[in-house]
Protein backbone atom coordinates (compact mmCIF):
# COMPACT_ATOMS: atom_id res chain seq x y z
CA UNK A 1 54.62 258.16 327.11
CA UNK A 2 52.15 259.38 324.27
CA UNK A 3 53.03 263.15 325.10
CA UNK A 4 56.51 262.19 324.56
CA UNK A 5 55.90 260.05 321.65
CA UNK A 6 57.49 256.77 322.67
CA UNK A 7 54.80 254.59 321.41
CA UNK A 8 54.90 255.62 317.78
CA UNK A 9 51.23 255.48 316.90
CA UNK A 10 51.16 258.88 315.70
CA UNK A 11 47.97 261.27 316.14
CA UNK A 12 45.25 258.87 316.50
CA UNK A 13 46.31 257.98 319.95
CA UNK A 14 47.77 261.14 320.50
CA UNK A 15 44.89 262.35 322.61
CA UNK A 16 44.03 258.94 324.28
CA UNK A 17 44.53 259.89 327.59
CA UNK A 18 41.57 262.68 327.13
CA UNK A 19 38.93 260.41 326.57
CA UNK A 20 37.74 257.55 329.17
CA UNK A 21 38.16 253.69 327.92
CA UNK A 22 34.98 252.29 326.47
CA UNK A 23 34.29 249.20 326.36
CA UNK A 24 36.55 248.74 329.81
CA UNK A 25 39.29 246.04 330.06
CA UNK A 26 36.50 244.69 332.52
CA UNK A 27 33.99 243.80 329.85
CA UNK A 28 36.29 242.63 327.11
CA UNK A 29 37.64 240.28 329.93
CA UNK A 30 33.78 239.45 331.15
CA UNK A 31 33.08 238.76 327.29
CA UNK A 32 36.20 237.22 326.31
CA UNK A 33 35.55 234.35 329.45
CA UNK A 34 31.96 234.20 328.68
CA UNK A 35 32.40 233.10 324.80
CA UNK A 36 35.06 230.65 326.09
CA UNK A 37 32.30 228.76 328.61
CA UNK A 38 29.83 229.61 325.60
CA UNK A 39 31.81 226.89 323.56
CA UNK A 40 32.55 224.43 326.18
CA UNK A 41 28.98 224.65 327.10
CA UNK A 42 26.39 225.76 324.64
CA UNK A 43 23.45 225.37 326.31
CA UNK A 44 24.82 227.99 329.18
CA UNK A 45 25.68 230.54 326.29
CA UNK A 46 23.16 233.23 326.74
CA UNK A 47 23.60 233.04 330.35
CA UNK A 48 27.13 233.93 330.38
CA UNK A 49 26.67 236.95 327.37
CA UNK A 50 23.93 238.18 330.14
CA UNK A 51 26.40 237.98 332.87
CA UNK A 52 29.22 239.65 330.74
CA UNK A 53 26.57 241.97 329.76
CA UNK A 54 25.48 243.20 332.98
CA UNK A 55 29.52 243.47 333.91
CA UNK A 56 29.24 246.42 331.22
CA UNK A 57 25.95 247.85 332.07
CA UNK A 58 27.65 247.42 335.98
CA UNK A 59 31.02 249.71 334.62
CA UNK A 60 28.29 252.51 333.12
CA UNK A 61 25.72 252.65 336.33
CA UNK A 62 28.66 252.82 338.93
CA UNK A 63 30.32 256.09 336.31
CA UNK A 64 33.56 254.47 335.91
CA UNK A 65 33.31 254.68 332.29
């Protein structure tokens, strides 16, 4: 779709497809569910950022990103 130019966003995204995708959908999903339990319970909150954390350091030591 972006080499045919459906999407409309013009020549920033243009060349999307030659870079990997950093942060993954993997960490904003591990950080995204970790500041939801970090409201509903505070006192778990930096154990859950270190969880989500180690999902992204996870993506960068196994090379899929």
């Amino acid at each position: 779709y972006f080499e045919q130019g459906i999407y409309g966003m013009g020549e920033t995204f243009s060349r999307a497809q030659l870079f990997n995708s950093f942060p993954s959908s993997h960490t904003y999903a591990a950080f995204s569910v970790a500041v939801v339990l970090g409201i509903l319970a505070p006192r778990w909150r930096w154990a859950f950022l270190s969880l989500a954390a180690l999902v992204a350091v996870s993506r960068l030591v196994n090379l899929d990103h």
